[in-house]
C-alpha atoms as a PDB file:
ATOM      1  CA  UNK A   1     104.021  81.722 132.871  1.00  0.00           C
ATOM      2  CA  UNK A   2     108.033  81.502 131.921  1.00  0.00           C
ATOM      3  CA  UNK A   3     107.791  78.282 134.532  1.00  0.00           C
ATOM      4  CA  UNK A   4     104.892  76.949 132.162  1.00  0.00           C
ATOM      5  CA  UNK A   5     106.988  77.694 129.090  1.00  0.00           C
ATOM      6  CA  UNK A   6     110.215  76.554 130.859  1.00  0.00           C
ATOM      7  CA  UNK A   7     109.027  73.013 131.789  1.00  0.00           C
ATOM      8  CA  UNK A   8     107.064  72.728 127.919  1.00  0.00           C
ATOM      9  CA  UNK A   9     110.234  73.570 126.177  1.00  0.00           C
ATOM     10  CA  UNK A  10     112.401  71.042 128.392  1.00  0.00           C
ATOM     11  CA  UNK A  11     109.347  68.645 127.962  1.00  0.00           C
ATOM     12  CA  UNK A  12     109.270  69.098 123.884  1.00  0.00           C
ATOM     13  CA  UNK A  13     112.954  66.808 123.393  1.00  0.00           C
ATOM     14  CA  UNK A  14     112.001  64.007 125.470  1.00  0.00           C
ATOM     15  CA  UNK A  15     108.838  63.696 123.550  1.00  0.00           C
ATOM     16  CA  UNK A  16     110.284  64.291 119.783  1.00  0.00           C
ATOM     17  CA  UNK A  17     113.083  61.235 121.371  1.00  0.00           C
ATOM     18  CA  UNK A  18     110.279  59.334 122.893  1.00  0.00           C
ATOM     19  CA  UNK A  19     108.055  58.992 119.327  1.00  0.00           C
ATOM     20  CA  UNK A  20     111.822  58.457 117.200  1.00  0.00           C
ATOM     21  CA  UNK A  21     112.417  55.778 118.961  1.00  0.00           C
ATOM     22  CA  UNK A  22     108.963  54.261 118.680  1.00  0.00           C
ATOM     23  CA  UNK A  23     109.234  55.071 114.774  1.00  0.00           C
ATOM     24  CA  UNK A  24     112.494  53.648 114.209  1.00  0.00           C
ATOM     25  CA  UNK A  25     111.625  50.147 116.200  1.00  0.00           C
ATOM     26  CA  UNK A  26     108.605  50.184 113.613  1.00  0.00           C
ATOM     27  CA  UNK A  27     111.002  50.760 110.993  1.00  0.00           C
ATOM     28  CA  UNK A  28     113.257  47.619 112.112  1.00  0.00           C
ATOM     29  CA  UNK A  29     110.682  45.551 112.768  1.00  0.00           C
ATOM     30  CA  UNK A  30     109.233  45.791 109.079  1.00  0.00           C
ATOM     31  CA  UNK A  31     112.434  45.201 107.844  1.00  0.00           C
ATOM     32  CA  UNK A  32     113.093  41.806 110.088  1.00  0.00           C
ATOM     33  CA  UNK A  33     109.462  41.190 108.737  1.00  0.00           C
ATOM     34  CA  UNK A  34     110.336  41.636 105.052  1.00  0.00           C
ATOM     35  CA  UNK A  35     113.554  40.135 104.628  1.00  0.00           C
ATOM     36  CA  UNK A  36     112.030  37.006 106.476  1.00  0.00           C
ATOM     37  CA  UNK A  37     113.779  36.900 109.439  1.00  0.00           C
ATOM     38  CA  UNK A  38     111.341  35.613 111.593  1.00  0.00           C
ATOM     39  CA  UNK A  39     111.887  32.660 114.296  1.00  0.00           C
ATOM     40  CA  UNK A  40     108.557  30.761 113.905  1.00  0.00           C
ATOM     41  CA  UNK A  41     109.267  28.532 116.769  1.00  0.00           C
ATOM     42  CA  UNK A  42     109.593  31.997 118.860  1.00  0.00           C
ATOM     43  CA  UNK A  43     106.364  33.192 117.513  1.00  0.00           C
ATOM     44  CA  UNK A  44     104.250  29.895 118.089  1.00  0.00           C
ATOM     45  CA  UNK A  45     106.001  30.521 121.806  1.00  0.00           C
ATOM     46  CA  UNK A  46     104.654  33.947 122.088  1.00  0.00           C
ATOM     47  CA  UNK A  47     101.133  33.006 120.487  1.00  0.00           C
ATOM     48  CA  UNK A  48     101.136  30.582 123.297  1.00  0.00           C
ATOM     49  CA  UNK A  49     101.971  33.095 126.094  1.00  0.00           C
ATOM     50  CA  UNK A  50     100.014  35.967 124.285  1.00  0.00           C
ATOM     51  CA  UNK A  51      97.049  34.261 123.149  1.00  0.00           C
ATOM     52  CA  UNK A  52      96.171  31.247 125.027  1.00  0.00           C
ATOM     53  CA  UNK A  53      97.490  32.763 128.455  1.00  0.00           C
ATOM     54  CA  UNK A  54      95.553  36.088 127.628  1.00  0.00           C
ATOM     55  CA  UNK A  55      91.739  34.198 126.854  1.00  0.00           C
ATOM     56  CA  UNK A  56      90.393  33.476 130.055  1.00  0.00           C
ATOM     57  CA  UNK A  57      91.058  37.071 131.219  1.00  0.00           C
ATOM     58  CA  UNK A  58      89.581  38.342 128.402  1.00  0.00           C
ATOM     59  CA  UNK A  59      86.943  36.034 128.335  1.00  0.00           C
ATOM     60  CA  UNK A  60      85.562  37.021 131.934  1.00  0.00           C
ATOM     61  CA  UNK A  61      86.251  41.112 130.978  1.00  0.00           C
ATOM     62  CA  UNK A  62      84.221  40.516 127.964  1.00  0.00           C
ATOM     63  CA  UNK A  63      81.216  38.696 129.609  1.00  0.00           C
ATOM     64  CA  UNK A  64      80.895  40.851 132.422  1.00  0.00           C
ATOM     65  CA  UNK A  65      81.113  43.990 130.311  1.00  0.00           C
ATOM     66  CA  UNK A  66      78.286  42.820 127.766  1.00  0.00           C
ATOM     67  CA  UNK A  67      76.292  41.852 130.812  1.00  0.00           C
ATOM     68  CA  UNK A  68      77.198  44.802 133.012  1.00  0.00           C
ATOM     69  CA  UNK A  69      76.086  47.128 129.430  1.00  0.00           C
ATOM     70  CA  UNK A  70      72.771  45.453 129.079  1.00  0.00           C
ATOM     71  CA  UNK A  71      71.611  45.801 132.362  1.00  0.00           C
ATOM     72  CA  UNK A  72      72.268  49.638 132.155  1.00  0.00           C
ATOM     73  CA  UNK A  73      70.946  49.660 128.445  1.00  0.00           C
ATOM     74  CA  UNK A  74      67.540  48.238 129.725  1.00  0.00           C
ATOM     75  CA  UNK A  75      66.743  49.565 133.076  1.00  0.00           C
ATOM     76  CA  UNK A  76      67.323  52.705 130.765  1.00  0.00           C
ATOM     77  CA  UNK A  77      66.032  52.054 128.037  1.00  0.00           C
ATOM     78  CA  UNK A  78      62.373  50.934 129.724  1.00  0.00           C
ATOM     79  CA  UNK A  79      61.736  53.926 131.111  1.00  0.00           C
ATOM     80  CA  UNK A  80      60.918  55.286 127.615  1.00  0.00           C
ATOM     81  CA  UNK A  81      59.872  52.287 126.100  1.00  0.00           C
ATOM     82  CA  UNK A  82      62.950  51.259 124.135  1.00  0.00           C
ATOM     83  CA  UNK A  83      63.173  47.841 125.544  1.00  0.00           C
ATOM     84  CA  UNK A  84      63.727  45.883 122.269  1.00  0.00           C
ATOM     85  CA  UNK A  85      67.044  48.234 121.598  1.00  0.00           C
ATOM     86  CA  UNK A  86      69.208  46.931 124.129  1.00  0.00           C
ATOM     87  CA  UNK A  87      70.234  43.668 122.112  1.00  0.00           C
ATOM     88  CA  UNK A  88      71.306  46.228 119.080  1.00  0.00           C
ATOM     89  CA  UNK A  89      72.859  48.498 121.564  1.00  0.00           C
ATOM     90  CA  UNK A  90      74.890  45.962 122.998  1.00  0.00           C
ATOM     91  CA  UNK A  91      75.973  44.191 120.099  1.00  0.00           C
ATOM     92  CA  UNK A  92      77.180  47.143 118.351  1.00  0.00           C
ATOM     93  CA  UNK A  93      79.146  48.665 121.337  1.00  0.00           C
ATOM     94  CA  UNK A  94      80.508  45.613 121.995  1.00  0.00           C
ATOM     95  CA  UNK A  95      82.075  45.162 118.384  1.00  0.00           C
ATOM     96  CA  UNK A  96      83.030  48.749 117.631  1.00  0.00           C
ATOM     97  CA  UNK A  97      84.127  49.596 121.475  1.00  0.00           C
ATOM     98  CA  UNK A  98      83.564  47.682 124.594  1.00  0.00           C
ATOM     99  CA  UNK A  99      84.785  44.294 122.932  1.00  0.00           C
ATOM    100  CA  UNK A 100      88.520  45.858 121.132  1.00  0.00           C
ATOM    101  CA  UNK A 101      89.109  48.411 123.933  1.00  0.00           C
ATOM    102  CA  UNK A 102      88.684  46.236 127.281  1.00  0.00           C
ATOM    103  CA  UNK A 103      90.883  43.655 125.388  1.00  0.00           C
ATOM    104  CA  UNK A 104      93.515  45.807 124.593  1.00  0.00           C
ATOM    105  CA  UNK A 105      93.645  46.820 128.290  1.00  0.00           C
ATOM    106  CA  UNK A 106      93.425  43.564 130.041  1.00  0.00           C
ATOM    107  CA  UNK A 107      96.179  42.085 127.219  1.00  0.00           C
ATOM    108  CA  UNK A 108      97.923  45.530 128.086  1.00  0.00           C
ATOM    109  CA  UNK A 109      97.879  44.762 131.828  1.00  0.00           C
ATOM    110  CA  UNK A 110      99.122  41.375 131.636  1.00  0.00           C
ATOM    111  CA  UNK A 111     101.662  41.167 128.491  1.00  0.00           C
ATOM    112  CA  UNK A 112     102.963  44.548 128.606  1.00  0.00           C
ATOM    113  CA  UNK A 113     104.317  44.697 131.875  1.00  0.00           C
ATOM    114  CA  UNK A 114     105.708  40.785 131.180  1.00  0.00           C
ATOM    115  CA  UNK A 115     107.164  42.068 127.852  1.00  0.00           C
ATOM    116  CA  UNK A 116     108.820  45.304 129.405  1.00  0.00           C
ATOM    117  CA  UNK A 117     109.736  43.421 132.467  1.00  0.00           C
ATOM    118  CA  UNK A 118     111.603  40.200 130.657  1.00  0.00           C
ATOM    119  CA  UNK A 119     113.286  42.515 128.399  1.00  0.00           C
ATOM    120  CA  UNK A 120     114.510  45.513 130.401  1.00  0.00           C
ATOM    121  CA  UNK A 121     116.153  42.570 132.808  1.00  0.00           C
ATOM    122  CA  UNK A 122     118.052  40.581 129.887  1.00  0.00           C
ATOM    123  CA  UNK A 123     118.876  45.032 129.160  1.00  0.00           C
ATOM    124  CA  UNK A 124     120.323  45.876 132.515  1.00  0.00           C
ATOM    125  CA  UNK A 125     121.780  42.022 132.801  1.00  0.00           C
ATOM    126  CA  UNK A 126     123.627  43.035 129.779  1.00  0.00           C
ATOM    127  CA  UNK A 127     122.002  39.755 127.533  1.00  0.00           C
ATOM    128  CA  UNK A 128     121.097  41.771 124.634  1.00  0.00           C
ATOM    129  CA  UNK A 129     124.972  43.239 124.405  1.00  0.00           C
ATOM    130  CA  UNK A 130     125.442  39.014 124.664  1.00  0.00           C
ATOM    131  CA  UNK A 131     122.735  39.047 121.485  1.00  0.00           C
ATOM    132  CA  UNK A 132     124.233  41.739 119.633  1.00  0.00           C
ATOM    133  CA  UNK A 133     128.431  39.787 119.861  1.00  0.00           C
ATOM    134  CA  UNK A 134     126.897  36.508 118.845  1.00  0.00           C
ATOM    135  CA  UNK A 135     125.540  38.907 115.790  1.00  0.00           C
ATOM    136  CA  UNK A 136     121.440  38.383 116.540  1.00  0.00           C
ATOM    137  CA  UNK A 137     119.628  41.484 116.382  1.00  0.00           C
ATOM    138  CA  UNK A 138     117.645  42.076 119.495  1.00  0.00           C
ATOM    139  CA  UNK A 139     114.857  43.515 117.419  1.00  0.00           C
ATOM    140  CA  UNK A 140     114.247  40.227 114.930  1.00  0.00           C
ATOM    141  CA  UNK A 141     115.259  38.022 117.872  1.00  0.00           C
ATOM    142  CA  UNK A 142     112.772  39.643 120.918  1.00  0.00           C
ATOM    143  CA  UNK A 143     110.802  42.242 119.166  1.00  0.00           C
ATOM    144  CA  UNK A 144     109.303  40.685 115.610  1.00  0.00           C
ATOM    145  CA  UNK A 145     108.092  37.626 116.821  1.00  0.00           C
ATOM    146  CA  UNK A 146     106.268  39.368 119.861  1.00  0.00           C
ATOM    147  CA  UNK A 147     104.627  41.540 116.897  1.00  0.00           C
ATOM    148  CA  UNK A 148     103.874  38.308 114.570  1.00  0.00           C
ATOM    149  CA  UNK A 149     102.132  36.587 117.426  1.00  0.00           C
ATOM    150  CA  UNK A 150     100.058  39.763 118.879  1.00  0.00           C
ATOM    151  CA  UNK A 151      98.960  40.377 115.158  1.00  0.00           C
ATOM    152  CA  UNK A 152      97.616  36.831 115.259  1.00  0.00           C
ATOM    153  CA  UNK A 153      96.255  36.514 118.430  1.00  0.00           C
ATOM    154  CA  UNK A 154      94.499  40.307 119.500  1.00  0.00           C
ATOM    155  CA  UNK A 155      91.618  39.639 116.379  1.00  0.00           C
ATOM    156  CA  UNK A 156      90.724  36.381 118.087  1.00  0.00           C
ATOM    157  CA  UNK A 157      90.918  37.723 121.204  1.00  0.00           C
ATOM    158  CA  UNK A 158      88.943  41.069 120.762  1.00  0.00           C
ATOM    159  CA  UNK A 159      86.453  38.456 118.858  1.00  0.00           C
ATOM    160  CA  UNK A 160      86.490  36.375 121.587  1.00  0.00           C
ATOM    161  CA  UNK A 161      85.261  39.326 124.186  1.00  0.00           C
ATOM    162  CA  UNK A 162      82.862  40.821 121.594  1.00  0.00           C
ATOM    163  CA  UNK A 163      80.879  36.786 121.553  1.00  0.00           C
ATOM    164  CA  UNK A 164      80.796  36.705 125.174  1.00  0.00           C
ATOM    165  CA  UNK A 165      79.553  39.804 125.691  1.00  0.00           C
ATOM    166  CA  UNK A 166      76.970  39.320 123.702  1.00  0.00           C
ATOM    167  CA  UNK A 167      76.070  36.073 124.909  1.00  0.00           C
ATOM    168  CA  UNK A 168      76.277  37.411 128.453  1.00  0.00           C
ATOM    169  CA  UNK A 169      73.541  40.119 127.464  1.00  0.00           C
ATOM    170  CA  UNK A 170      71.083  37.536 125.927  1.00  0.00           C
ATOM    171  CA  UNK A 171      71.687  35.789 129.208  1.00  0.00           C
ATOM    172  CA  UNK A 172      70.705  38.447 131.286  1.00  0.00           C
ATOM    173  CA  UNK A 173      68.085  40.077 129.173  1.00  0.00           C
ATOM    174  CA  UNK A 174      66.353  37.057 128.949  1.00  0.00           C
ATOM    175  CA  UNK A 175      66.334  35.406 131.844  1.00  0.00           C
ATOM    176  CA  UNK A 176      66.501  38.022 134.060  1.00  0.00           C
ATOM    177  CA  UNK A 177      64.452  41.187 131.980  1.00  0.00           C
ATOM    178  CA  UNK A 178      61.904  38.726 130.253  1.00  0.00           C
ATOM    179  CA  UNK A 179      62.642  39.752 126.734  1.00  0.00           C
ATOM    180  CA  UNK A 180      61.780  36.939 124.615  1.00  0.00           C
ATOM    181  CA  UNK A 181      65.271  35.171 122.608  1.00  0.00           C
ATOM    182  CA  UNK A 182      64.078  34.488 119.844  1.00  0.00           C
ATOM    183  CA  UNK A 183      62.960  38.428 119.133  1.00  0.00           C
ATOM    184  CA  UNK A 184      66.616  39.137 120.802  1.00  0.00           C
ATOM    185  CA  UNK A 185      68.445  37.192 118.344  1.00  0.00           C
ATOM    186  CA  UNK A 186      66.677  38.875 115.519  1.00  0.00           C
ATOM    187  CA  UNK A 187      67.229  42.402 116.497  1.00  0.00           C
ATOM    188  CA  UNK A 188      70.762  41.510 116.868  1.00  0.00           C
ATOM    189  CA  UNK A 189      71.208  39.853 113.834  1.00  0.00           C
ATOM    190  CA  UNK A 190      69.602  42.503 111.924  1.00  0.00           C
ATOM    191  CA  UNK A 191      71.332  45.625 113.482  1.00  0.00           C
ATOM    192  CA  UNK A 192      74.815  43.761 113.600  1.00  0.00           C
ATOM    193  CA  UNK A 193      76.803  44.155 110.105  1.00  0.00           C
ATOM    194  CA  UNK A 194      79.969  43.073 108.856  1.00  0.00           C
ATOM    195  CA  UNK A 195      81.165  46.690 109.297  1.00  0.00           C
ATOM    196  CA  UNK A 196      80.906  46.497 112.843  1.00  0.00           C
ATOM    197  CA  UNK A 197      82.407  43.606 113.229  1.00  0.00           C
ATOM    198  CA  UNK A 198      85.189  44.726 110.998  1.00  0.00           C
ATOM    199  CA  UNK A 199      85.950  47.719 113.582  1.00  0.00           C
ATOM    200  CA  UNK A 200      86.590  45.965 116.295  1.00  0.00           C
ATOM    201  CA  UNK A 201      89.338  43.038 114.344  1.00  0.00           C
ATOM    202  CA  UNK A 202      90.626  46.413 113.194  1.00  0.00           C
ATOM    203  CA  UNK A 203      91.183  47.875 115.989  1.00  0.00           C
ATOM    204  CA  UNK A 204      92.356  45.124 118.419  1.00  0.00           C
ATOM    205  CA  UNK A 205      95.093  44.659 115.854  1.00  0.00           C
ATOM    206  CA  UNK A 206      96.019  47.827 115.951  1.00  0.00           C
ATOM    207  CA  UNK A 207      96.095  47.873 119.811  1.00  0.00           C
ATOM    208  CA  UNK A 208      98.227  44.803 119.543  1.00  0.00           C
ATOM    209  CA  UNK A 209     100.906  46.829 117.594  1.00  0.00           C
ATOM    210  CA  UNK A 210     100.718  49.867 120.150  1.00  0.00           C
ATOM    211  CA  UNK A 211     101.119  47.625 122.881  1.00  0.00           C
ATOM    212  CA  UNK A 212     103.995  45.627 121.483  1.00  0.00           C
ATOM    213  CA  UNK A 213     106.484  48.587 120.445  1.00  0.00           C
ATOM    214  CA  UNK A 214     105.874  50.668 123.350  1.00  0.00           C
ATOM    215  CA  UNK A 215     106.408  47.780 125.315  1.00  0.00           C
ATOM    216  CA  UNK A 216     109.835  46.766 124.227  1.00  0.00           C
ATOM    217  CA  UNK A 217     110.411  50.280 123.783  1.00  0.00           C
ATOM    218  CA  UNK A 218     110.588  50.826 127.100  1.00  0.00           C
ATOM    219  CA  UNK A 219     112.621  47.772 127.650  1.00  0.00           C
ATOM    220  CA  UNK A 220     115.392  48.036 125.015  1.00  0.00           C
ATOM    221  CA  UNK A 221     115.634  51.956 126.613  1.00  0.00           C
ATOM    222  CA  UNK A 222     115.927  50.517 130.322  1.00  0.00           C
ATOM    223  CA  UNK A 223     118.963  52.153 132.474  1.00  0.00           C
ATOM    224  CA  UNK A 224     119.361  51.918 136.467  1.00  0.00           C
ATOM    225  CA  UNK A 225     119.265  48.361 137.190  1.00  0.00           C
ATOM    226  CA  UNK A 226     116.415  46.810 139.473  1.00  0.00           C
ATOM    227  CA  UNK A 227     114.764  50.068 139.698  1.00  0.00           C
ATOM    228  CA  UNK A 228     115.160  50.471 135.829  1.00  0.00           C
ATOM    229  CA  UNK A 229     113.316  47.726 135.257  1.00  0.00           C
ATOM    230  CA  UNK A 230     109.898  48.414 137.654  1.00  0.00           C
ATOM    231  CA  UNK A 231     110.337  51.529 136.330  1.00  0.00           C
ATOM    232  CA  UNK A 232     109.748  50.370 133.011  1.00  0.00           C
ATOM    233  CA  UNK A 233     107.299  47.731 133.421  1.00  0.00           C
ATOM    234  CA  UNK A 234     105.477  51.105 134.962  1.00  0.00           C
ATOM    235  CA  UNK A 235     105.521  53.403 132.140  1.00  0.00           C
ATOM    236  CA  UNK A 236     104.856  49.944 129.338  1.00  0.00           C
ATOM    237  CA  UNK A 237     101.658  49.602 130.576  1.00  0.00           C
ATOM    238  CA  UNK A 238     100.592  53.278 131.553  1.00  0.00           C
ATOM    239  CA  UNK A 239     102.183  54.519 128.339  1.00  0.00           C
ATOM    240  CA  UNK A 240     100.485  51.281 126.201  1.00  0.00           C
ATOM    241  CA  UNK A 241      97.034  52.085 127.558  1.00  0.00           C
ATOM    242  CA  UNK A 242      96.914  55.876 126.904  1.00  0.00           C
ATOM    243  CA  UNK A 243      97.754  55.008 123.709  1.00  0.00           C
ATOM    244  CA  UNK A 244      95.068  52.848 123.400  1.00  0.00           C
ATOM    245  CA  UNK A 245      92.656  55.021 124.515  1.00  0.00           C
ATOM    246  CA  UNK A 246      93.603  58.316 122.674  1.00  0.00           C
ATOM    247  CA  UNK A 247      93.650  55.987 119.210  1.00  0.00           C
ATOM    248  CA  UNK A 248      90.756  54.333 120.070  1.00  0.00           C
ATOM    249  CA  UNK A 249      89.061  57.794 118.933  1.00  0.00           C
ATOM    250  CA  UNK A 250      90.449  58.548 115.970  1.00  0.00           C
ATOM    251  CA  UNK A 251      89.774  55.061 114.499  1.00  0.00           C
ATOM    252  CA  UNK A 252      86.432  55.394 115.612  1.00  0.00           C
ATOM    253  CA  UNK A 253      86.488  58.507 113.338  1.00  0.00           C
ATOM    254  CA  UNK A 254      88.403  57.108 110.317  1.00  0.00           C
ATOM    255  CA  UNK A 255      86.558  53.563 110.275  1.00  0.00           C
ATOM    256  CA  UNK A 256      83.367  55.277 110.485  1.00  0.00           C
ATOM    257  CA  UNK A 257      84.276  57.291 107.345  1.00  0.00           C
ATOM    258  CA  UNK A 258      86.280  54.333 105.290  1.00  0.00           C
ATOM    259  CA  UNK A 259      84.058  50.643 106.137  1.00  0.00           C
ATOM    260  CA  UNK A 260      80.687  52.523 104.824  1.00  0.00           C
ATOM    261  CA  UNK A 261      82.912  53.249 101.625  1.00  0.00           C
ATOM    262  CA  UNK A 262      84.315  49.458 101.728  1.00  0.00           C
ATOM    263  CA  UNK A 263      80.517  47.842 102.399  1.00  0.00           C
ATOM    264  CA  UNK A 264      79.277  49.796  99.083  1.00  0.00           C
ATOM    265  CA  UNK A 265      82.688  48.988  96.410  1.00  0.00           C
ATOM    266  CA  UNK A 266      81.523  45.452  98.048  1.00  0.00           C
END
């Protein structure tokens, strides 16, 4: 028990230092952000190597996990006679979960370790000490226009995942399960609203922003050289999909309390 308490008490500084640091990058950023300091040819760069780079990944993830879902959904769902839900099903999982989540972690997976990597080396190569005597902030210079671009580019992205998915499902379900398109495309039409749709934008922005400052958190924070940075790259993604997951509930939980609120003042 006084081991327990021992390793929780040394444990309880490196976190309160581990979420200041994330806060006051936040802070920075929004202030590079609204005193206009941001590079546009940097940001069209990272939209580039974010978004375009990112699609076909995400485009594959989100077909195979809308098809993947509907199979389950009806082989399921015909056992009790529930074979017209599966297009609803699907469509709505895919907006609120499957489509923003599996986005987040295949954009996680491929930008986070490239954005912890490129900056932990220009850290331990001492480039950003070269940034901060030629008086550029590291944090407008590397940081903002990473968040600009991700801002821009997750929404289309997660939207991107959530169509093929969907597509991928009527695929299936109707040329594999029989279920006739046309009654397909109604039920998903009908079930679909703008409030599910709405989650998912919502949330794959807010991945983005998760993914970017823990990200180049952990590379502005790298020590120890070559090890420092694989090190780093580690902990960007591990740390930036957690985080994805553990916020991915309590959106669900606030956006299922505020859009329902937003669809009626509407």
């Amino acid at each position: 028990m006084i081991t327990v308490a021992s390793r929780i008490g040394d444990a309880f500084p490196r976190v309160t230092r581990y979420f200041g640091q994330v806060g006051i990058l936040l802070l920075r950023i929004l202030s590079a952000l609204l005193r206009g300091r941001v590079r546009f040819r940097l940001v069209l760069s990272q939209i580039a190597v974010i978004g375009v780079g990112s699609q076909p990944v995400v485009m594959i993830t989100g077909a195979f996990t809308g098809a993947v879902f509907a199979a389950q959904c009806f082989l399921k769902f015909s056992e009790l006679g529930l074979e017209t839900a599966t297009g609803p099903v699907v469509s709505i999982a895919m907006c609120r979960e499957l489509g923003p989540v599996m986005a987040g972690i295949m954009v996680t997976g491929r930008m986070g370790a490239a954005m912890a990597a490129e900056i932990a080396t220009m850290k331990v190569t001492e480039q950003i000490d070269a940034l901060r005597s030629m008086g550029i902030d590291p944090v407008d210079y590397l940081v903002a226009p990473r968040m600009v671009a991700i801002l821009i580019s997750m929404p289309i992205l997660v939207a991107e995942a959530i169509v093929l998915g969907i597509v991928a499902s009527e695929v299936l379900t109707v040329s594999v399960f029989g279920v006739p398109r046309v009654f397909y495309r109604d039920q998903v039409i009908a079930q679909t609203g703008l409030g599910d749709v709405t989650s998912g934008l919502v949330k794959g922005a807010v991945f983005g922003i998760l993914l970017v400052l823990l990200s180049c958190r952990q590379g502005l924070e790298t020590r120890g050289g070559a090890v420092g940075v694989g090190r780093a790259t580690t902990r960007a993604v591990v740390d930036s999909s957690l985080a994805i997951l553990i916020t991915n509930l309590f959106l669900t939980l606030l956006l299922n309390e505020w859009l329902p609120m937003v669809s009626i003042a509407f």
